[in-house]
Protein backbone atom coordinates (compact mmCIF):
# COMPACT_ATOMS: atom_id res chain seq x y z
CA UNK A 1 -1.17 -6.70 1.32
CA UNK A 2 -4.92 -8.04 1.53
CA UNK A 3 -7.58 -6.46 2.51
CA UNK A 4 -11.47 -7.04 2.36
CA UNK A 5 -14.36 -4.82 2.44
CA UNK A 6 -17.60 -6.04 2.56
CA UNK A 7 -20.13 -4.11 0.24
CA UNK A 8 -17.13 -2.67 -1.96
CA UNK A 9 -17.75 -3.02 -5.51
CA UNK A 10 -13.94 -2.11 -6.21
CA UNK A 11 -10.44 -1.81 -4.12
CA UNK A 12 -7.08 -0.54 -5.10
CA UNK A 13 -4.03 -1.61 -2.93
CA UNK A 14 -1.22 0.82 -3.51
CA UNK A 15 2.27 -0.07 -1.85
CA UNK A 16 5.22 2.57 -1.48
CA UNK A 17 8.65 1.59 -0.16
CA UNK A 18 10.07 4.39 1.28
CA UNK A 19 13.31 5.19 2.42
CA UNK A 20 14.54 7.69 5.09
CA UNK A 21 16.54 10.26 4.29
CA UNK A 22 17.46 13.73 5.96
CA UNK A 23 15.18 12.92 8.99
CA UNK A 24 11.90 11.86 6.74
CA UNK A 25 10.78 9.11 4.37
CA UNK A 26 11.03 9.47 0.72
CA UNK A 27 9.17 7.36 -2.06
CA UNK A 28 11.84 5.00 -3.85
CA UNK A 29 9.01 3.08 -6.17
CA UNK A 30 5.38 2.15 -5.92
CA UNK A 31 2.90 -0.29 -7.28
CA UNK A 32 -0.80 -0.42 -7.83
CA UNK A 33 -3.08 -2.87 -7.99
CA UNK A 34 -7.38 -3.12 -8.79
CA UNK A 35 -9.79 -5.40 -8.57
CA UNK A 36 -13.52 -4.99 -9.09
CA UNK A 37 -14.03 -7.10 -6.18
CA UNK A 38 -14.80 -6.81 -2.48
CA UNK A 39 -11.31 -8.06 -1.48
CA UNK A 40 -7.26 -7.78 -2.18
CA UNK A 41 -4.26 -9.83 -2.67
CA UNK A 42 -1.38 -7.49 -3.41
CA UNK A 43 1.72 -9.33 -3.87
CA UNK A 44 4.76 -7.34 -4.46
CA UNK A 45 9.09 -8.03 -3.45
CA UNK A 46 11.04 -4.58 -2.98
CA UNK A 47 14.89 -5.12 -2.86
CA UNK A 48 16.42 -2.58 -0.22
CA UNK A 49 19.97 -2.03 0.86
CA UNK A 50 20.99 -3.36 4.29
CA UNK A 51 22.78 0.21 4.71
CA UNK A 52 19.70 2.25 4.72
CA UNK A 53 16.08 2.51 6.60
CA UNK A 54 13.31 1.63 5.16
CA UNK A 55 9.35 1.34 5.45
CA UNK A 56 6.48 0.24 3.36
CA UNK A 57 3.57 2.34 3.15
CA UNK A 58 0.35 0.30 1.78
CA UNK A 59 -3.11 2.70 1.02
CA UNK A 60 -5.98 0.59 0.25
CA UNK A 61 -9.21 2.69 -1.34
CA UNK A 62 -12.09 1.23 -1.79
CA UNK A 63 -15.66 1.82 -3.60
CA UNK A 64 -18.66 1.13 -1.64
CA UNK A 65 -22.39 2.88 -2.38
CA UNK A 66 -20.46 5.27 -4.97
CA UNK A 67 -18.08 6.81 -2.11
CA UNK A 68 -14.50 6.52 -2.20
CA UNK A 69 -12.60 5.45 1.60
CA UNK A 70 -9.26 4.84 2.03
CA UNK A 71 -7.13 3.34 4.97
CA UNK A 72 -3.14 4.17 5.24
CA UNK A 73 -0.87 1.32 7.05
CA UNK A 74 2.70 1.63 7.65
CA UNK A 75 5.28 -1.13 8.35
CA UNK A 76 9.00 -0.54 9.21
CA UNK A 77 11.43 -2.80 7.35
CA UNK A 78 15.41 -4.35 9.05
């Protein structure tokens, strides 16, 4: 994931992979990442089964003028 925000004096990527189950998607692992920066690199591999559906959720907060924003993306993995 990267991600820039002009002004931000901090950002934290977090990525989820997710797997369906039972009609809805279910956290399998996650991993965080800060930087006390304006922009993101997030670099992460997530092994998945070839049986099963999966997606990877990425939130991306950052700081900006002391207020906290955050921005939700979701990508479907095959």
């Amino acid at each position: 994931a990267m991600a820039g925000r002009p002004g931000a004096t901090s950002i934290t990527s977090t990525l989820t992979l997710q797997k369906k189950s039972s009609g809805s998607y279910k956290k399998v692992t996650s991993t965080s990442k800060t930087v006390q920066d304006n922009h993101i690199n997030h670099i992460k591999t997530f092994s998945i089964s070839s049986s099963g559906t999966y997606r990877l959720k990425a939130t991306i907060k950052y700081k900006q003028n002391g207020l906290i924003r955050s921005n939700t993306y979701y990508k479907s993995l095959s």
